[in-house]
Protein backbone atom coordinates (compact mmCIF):
# COMPACT_ATOMS: atom_id res chain seq x y z
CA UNK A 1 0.00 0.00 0.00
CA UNK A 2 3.22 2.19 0.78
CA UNK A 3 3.51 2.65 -3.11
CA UNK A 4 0.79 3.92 -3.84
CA UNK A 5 0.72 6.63 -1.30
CA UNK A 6 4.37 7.28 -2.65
CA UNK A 7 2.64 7.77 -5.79
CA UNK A 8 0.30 10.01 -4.96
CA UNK A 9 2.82 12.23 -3.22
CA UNK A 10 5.23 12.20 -5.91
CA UNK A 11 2.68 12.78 -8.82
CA UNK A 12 0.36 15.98 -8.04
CA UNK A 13 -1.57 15.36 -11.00
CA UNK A 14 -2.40 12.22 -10.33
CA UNK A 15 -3.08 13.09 -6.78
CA UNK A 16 -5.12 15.86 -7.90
CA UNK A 17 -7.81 13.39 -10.46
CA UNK A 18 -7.55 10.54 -7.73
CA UNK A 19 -9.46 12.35 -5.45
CA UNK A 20 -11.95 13.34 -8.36
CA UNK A 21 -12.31 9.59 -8.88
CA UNK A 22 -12.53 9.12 -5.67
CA UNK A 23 -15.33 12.18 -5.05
CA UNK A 24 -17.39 11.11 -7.95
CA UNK A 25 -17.09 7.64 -7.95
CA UNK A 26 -18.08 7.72 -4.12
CA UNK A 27 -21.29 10.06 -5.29
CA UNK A 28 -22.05 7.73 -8.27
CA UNK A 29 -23.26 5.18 -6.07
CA UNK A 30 -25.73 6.67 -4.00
CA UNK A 31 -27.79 7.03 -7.39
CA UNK A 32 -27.03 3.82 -8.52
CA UNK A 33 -28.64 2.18 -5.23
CA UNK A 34 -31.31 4.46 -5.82
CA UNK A 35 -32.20 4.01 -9.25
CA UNK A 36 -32.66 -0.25 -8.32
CA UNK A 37 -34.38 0.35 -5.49
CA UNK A 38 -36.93 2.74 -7.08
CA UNK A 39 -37.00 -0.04 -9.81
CA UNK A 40 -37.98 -2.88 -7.36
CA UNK A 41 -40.38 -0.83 -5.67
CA UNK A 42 -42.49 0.16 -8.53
CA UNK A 43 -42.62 -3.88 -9.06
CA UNK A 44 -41.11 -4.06 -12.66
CA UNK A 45 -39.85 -7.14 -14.48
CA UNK A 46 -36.37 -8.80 -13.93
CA UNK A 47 -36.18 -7.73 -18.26
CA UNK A 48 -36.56 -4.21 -16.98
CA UNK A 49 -33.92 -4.42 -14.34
CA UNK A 50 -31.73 -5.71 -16.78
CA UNK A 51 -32.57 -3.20 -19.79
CA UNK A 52 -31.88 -0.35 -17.02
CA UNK A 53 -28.03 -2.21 -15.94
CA UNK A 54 -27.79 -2.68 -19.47
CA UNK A 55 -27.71 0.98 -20.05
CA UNK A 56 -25.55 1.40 -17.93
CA UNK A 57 -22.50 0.03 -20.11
CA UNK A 58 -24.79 0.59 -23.70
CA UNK A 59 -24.51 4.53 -23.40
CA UNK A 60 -20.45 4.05 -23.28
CA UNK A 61 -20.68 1.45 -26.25
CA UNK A 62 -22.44 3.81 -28.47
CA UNK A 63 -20.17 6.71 -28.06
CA UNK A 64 -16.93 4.78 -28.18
CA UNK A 65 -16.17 4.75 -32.02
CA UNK A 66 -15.83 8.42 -32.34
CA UNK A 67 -14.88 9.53 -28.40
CA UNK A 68 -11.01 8.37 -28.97
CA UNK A 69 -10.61 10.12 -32.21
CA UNK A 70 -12.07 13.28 -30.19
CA UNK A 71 -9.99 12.86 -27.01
CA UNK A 72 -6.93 13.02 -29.76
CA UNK A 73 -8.26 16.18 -31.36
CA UNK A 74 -9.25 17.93 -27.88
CA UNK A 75 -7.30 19.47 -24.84
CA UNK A 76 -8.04 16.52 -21.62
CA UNK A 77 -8.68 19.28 -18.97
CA UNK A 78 -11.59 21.04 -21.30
CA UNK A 79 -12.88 17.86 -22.13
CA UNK A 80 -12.90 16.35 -18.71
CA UNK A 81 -14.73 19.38 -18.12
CA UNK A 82 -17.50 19.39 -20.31
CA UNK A 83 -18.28 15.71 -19.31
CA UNK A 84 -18.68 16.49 -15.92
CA UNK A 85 -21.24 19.27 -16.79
CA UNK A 86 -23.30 16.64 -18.62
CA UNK A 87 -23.29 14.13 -15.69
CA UNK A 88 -23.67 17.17 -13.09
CA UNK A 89 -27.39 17.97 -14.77
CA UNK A 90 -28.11 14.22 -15.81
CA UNK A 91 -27.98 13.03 -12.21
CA UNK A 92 -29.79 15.70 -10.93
CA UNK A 93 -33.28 15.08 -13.22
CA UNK A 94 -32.97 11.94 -12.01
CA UNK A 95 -35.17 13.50 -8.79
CA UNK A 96 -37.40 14.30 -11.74
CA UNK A 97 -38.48 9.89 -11.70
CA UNK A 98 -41.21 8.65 -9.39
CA UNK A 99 -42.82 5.97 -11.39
CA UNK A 100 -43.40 3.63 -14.37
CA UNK A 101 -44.71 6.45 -16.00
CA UNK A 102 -41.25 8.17 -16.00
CA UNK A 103 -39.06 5.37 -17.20
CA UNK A 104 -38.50 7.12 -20.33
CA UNK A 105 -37.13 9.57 -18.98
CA UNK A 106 -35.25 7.66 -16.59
CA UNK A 107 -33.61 5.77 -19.80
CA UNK A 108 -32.32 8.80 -21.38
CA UNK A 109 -30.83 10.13 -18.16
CA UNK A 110 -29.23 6.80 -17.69
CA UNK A 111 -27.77 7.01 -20.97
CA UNK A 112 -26.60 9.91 -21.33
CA UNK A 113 -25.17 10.01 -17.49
CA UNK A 114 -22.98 6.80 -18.44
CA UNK A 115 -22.06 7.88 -21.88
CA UNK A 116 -20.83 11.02 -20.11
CA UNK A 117 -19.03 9.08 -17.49
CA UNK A 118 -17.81 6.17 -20.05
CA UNK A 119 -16.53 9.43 -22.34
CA UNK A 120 -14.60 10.85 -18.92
CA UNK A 121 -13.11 7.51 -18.02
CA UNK A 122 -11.47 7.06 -21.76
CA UNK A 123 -10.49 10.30 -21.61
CA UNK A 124 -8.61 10.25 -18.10
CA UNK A 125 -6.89 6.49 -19.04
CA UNK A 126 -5.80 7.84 -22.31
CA UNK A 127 -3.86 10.67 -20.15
CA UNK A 128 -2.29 8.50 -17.54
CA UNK A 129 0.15 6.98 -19.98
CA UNK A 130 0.88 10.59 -20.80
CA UNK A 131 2.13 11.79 -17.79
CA UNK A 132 3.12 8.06 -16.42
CA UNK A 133 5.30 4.64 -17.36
CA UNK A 134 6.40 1.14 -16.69
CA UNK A 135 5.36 0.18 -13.33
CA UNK A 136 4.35 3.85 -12.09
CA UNK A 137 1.39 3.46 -14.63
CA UNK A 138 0.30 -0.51 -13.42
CA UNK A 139 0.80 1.47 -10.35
CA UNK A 140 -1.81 4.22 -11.31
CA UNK A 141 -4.71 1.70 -12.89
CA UNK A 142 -4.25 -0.48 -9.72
CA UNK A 143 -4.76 2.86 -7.82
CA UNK A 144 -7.39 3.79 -9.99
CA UNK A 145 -9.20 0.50 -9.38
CA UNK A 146 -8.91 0.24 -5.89
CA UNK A 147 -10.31 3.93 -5.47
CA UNK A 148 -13.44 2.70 -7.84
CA UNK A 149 -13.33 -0.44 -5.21
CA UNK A 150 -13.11 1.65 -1.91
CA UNK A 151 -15.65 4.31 -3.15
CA UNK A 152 -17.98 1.40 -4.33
CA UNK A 153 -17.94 -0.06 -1.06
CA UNK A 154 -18.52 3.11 1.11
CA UNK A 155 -20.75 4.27 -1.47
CA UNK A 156 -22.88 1.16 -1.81
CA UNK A 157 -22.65 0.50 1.91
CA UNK A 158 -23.44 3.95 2.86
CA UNK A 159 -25.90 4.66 0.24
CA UNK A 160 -28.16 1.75 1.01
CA UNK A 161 -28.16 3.33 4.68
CA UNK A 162 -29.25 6.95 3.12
CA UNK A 163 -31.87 5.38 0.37
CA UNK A 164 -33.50 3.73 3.44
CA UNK A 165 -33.63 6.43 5.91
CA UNK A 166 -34.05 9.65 3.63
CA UNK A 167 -34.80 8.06 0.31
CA UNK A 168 -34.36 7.96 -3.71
CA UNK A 169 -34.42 11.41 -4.47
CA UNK A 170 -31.99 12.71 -1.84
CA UNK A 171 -29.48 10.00 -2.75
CA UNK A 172 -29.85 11.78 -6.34
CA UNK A 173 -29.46 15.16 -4.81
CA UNK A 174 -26.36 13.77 -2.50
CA UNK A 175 -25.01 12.34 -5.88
CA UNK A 176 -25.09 15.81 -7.77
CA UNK A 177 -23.46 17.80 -5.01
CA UNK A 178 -20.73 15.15 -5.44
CA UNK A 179 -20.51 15.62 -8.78
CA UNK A 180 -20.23 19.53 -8.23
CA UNK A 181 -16.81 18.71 -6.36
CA UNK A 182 -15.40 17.14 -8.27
CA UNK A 183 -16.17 19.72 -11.62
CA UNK A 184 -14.31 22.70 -9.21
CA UNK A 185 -11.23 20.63 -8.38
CA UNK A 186 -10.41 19.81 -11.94
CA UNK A 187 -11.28 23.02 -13.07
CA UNK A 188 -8.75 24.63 -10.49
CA UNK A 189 -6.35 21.37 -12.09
CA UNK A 190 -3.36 22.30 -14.25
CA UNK A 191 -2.39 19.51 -16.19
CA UNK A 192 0.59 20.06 -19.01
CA UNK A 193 1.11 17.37 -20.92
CA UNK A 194 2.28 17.65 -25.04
CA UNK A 195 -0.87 18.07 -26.77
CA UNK A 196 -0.47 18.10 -30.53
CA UNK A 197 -3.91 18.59 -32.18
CA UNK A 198 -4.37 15.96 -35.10
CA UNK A 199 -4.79 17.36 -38.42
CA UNK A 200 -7.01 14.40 -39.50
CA UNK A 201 -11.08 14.52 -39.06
CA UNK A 202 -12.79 11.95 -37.49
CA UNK A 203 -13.18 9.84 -40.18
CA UNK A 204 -9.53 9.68 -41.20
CA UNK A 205 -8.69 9.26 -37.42
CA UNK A 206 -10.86 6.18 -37.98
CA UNK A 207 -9.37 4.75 -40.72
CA UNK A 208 -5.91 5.36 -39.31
CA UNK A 209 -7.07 3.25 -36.70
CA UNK A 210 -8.37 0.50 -38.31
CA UNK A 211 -4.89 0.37 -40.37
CA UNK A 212 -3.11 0.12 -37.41
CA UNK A 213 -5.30 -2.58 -35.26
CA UNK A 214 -4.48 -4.88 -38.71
CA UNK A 215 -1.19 -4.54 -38.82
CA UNK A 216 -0.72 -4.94 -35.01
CA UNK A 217 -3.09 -7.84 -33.90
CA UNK A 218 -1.97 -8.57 -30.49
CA UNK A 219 -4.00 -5.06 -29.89
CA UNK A 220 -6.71 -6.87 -30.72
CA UNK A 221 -6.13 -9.84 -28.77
CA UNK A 222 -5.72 -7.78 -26.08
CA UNK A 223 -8.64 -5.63 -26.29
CA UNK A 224 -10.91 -8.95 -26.45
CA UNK A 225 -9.18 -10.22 -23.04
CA UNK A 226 -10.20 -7.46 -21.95
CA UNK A 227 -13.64 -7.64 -22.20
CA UNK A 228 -13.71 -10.73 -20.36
CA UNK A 229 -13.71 -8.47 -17.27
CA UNK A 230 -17.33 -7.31 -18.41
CA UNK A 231 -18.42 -10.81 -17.81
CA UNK A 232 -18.64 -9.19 -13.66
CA UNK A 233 -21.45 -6.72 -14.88
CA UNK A 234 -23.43 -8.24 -11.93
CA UNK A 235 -25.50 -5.60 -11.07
CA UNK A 236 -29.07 -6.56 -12.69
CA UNK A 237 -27.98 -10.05 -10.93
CA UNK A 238 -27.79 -8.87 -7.26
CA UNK A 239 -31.27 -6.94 -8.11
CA UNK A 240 -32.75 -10.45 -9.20
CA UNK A 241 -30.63 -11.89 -6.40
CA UNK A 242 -32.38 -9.46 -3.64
CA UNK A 243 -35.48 -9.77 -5.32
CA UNK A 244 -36.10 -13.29 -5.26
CA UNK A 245 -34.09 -14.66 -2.48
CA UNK A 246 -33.48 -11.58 0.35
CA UNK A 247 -36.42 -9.50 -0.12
CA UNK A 248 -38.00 -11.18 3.74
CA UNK A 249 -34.34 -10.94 5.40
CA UNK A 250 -33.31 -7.58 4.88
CA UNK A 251 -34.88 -4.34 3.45
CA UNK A 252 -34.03 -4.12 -0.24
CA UNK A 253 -31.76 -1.37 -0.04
CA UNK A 254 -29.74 -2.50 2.51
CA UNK A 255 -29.33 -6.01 0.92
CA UNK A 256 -28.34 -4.15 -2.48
CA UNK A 257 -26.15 -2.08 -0.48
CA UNK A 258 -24.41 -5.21 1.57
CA UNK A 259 -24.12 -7.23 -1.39
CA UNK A 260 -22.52 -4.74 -3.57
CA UNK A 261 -20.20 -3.65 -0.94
CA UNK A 262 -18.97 -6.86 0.43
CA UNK A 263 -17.96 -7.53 -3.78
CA UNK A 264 -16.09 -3.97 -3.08
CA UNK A 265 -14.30 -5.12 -0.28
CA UNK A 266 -12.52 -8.08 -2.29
CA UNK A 267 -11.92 -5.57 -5.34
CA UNK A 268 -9.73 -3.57 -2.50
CA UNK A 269 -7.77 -6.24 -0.70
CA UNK A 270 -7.28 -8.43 -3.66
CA UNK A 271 -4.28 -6.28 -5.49
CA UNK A 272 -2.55 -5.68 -2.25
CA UNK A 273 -2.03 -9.29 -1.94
CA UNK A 274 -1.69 -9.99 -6.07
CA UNK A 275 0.31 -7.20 -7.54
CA UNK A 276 3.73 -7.93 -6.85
CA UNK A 277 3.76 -11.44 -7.80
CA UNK A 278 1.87 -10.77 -11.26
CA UNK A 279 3.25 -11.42 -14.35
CA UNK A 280 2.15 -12.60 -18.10
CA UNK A 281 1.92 -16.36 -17.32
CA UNK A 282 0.82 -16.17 -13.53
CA UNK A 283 -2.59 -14.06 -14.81
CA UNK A 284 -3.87 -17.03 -16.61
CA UNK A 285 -4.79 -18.49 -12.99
CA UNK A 286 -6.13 -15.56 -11.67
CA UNK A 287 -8.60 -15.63 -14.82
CA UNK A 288 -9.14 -19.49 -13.68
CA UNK A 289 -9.37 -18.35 -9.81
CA UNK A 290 -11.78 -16.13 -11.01
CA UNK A 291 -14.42 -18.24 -11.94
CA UNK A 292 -13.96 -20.40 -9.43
CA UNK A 293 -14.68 -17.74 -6.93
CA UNK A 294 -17.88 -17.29 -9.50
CA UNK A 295 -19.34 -20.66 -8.97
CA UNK A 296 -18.44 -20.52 -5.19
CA UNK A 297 -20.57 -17.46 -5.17
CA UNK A 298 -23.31 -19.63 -7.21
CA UNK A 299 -23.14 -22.57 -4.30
CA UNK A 300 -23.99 -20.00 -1.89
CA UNK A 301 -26.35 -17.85 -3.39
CA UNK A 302 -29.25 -18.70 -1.32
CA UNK A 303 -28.48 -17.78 1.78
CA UNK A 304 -28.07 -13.71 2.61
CA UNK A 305 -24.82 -14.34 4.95
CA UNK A 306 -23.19 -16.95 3.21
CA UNK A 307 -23.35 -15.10 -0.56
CA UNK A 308 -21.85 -11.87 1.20
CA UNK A 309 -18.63 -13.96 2.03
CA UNK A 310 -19.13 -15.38 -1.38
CA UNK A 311 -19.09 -11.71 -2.77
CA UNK A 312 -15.78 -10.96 -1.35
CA UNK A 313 -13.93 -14.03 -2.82
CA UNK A 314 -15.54 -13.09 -6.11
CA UNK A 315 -14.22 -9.08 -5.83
CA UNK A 316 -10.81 -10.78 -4.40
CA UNK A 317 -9.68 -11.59 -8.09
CA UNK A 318 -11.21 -8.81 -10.38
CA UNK A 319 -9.40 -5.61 -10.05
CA UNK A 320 -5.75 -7.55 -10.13
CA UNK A 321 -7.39 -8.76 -13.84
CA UNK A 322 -9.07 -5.38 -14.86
CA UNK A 323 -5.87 -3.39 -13.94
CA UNK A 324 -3.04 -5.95 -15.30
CA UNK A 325 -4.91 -6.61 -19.01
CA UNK A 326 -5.64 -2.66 -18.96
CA UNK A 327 -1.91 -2.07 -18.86
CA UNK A 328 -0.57 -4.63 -21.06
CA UNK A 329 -2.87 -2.79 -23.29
CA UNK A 330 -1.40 0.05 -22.88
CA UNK A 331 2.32 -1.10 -23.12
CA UNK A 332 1.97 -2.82 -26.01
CA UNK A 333 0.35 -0.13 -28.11
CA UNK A 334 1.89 3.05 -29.54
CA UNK A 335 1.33 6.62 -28.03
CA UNK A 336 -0.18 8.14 -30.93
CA UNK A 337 -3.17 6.03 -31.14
CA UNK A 338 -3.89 5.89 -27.31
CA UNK A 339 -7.18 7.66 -27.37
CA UNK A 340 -8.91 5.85 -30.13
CA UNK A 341 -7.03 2.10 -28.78
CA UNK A 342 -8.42 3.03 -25.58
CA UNK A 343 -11.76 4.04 -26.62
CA UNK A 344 -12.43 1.17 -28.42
CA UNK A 345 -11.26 -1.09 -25.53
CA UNK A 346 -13.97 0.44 -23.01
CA UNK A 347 -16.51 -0.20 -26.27
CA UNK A 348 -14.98 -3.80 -26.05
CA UNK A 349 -15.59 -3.99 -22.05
CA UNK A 350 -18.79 -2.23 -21.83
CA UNK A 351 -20.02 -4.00 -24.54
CA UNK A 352 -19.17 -7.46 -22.34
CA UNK A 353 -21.03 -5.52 -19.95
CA UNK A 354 -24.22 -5.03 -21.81
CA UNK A 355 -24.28 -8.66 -23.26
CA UNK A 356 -24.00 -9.61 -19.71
CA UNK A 357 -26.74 -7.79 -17.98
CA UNK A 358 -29.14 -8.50 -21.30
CA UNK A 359 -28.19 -12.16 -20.81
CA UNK A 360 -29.10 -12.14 -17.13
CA UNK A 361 -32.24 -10.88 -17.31
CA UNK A 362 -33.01 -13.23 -21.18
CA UNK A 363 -32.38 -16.35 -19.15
CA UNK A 364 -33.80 -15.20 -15.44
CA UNK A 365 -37.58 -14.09 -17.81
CA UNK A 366 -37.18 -17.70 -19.69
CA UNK A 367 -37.01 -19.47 -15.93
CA UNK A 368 -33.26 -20.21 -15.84
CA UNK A 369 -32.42 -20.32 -12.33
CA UNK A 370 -29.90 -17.48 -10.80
CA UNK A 371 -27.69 -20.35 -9.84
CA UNK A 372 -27.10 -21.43 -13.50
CA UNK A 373 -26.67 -18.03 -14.68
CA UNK A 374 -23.66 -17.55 -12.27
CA UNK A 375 -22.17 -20.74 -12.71
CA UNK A 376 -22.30 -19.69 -16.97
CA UNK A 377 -20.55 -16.11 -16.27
CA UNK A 378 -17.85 -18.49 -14.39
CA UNK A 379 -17.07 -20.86 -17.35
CA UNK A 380 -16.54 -17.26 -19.26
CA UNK A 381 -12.98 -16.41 -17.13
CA UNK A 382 -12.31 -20.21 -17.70
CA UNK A 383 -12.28 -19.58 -21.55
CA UNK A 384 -10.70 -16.63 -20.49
CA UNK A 385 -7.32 -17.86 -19.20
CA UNK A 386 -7.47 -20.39 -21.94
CA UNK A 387 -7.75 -17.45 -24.20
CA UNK A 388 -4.76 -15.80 -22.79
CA UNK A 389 -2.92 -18.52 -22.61
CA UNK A 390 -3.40 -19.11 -26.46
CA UNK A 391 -2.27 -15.21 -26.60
CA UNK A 392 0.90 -15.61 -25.57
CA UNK A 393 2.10 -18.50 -27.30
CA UNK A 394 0.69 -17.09 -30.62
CA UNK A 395 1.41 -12.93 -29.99
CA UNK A 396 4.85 -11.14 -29.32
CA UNK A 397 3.08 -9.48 -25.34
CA UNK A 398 5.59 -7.42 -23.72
CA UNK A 399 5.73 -8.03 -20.08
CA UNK A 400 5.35 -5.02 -17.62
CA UNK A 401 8.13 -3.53 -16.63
């Protein structure tokens, strides 16, 4: 943990967006509690819940073919900027739902909140390599990921406390004030990094792109073992999960809160324990690990105590594998075409995402049991290491140094 702090106190820029993360990540959750709890009370279908998670990573998909070409073309800072403007006033007509009447509404908000915060996220990773290297940057997407973890798990933990006591719409207030934090810091944030403004348009930024991802297919490779991560989108599973299994044990915001931030508490702990012995070959187990931890979670489902124990093995795995296949990414591409290689990696991921929240709630509506569903998202990260495995006996991967 030393290192990171080190870090932090050796990179003010860094330190300086961390605690944006860290602000609006920690915000982000109150309305995500809220939105599934309004959901569940207004007594929709498990296809709705999963439409509405499904959104969640859809908004970022759409977006993602012309965001990277535009993060090359644009200044970060004003950029960064403008996206937290959208997600300041998206969030806050979220007070604006009450029920099935609004869900419309609720959809577009959704959408464009995520797209907003997808846009922001590809735009911040496409920076770090900028300003960072080698092991510094592994250093800085662990960091980022554990942040994401420790803000999901005070968030969710904290949020299911404030849904329950004050409700929905002043968790979407709560979230928006957050949100306004976070907008001032970066705006009083200078960042100086070489910017040199593309003379290309879109499309030829495009096409550039796609010249390069054929010549260099490891990028590719590693962009797909990427998206493996998606296969965790588990959030229209915990609703389903609550729904049909806690709802007479705990109030449903609590359990969603619980559940979600047990998961966070294994997405902390795990790289502190994983980092330093990671390497190329040794991530193939933690994909394998991985779903094991997935079907252990599938054993227990069924009872409230047991499945948030289960939650923390599962979260015990995941960020070492989002942060370690995010940076081999990274290393093994070249610094001209981080924006758009980037871009199209979060399309990649959320686009895992969204397949895996549609698929929850397609098989949960046809009468395929929760159990089965998990135990199918685990014999994903066993394909997975296979996958990777394949990868590096076929691709020239550069280990991180």
């Amino acid at each position: 943990m030393n290192e990171y702090f080190t870090l932090l106190k050796n990179e003010p820029v860094l330190r300086r967006l961390s605690t944006i993360q860290l602000i609006g990540y920690f915000g982000a959750w109150f309305s995500n509690v809220a939105i599934y709890t309004l959901l569940l009370d207004m007594n929709v279908s498990a296809s709705i819940i999963a439409f509405t998670a499904m959104l969640h990573f859809l908004a970022g998909v759409v977006q993602a073919p012309f965001s990277g070409a535009i993060i090359d073309k644009m200044k970060p800072k004003n950029l960064m900027l403008f996206l937290l403007s959208i997600e300041i006033f998206a969030t806050l007509f979220l007070i604006f739902v009450h029920d099935v009447h609004d869900l419309s509404l609720l959809y577009v908000l959704i959408f464009m909140k995520m797209a907003a915060a997808s846009f922001y996220f590809t735009a911040e990773m496409s920076l770090l390599p900028k300003i960072l290297s080698g092991k510094k940057l592994q250093s800085a997407n662990e960091l980022h990921s554990i942040i994401w973890s420790i803000s999901y798990t005070l968030g969710m933990a904290l949020s299911g406390f404030v849904v329950y006591w004050l409700g929905v719409q002043t968790a979407f207030i709560l979230d928006t004030c957050m949100f306004l934090i976070g907008f001032i810091l970066l705006y009083t944030l200078e960042i100086k990094v070489e910017f040199t403004k593309s003379g290309e348009n879109l499309l030829q930024m495009m096409q550039d792109t796609f010249r390069y991802l054929k010549k260099s297919p490891h990028a590719i490779h590693l962009m797909l073992l990427h998206a493996f991560i998606g296969l965790t989108a588990f959030d229209a599973l915990v609703a389903l999960m609550v729904d049909t299994y806690y709802a007479s044990v705990v109030a449903t915001s609590l359990a969603l809160g619980l559940l979600h931030a047990s998961r966070a508490v294994g997405l902390v702990i795990g790289p502190m324990f994983l980092s330093k012995f990671i390497n190329n070959k040794k991530i193939i187990y933690i994909f394998i690990f991985q779903g094991l931890a997935i079907w252990l979670w599938a054993a227990l489902m069924k009872d409230f105590y047991l499945s948030l124990f289960a939650s923390i093995v599962v979260g015990f795995f995941t960020t070492t594998l989002w942060s370690y296949t995010y940076t081999l990414l990274q290393k093994n591409i070249e610094q001209k075409y981080y924006g758009r290689i980037v871009a199209y990696n979060d399309m990649l991921f959320l686009s895992s995402a969204a397949f895996t929240s549609f698929m929850i709630g397609y098989l949960a509506t046809n009468d395929y049991s929760l159990e089965f569903i998990t135990v199918l998202i685990g014999v994903g990260f066993i394909v997975g290491g296979i996958y990777f495995a394949w990868i590096l006996k076929t691709q020239s991967i550069q280990e991180i140094e």
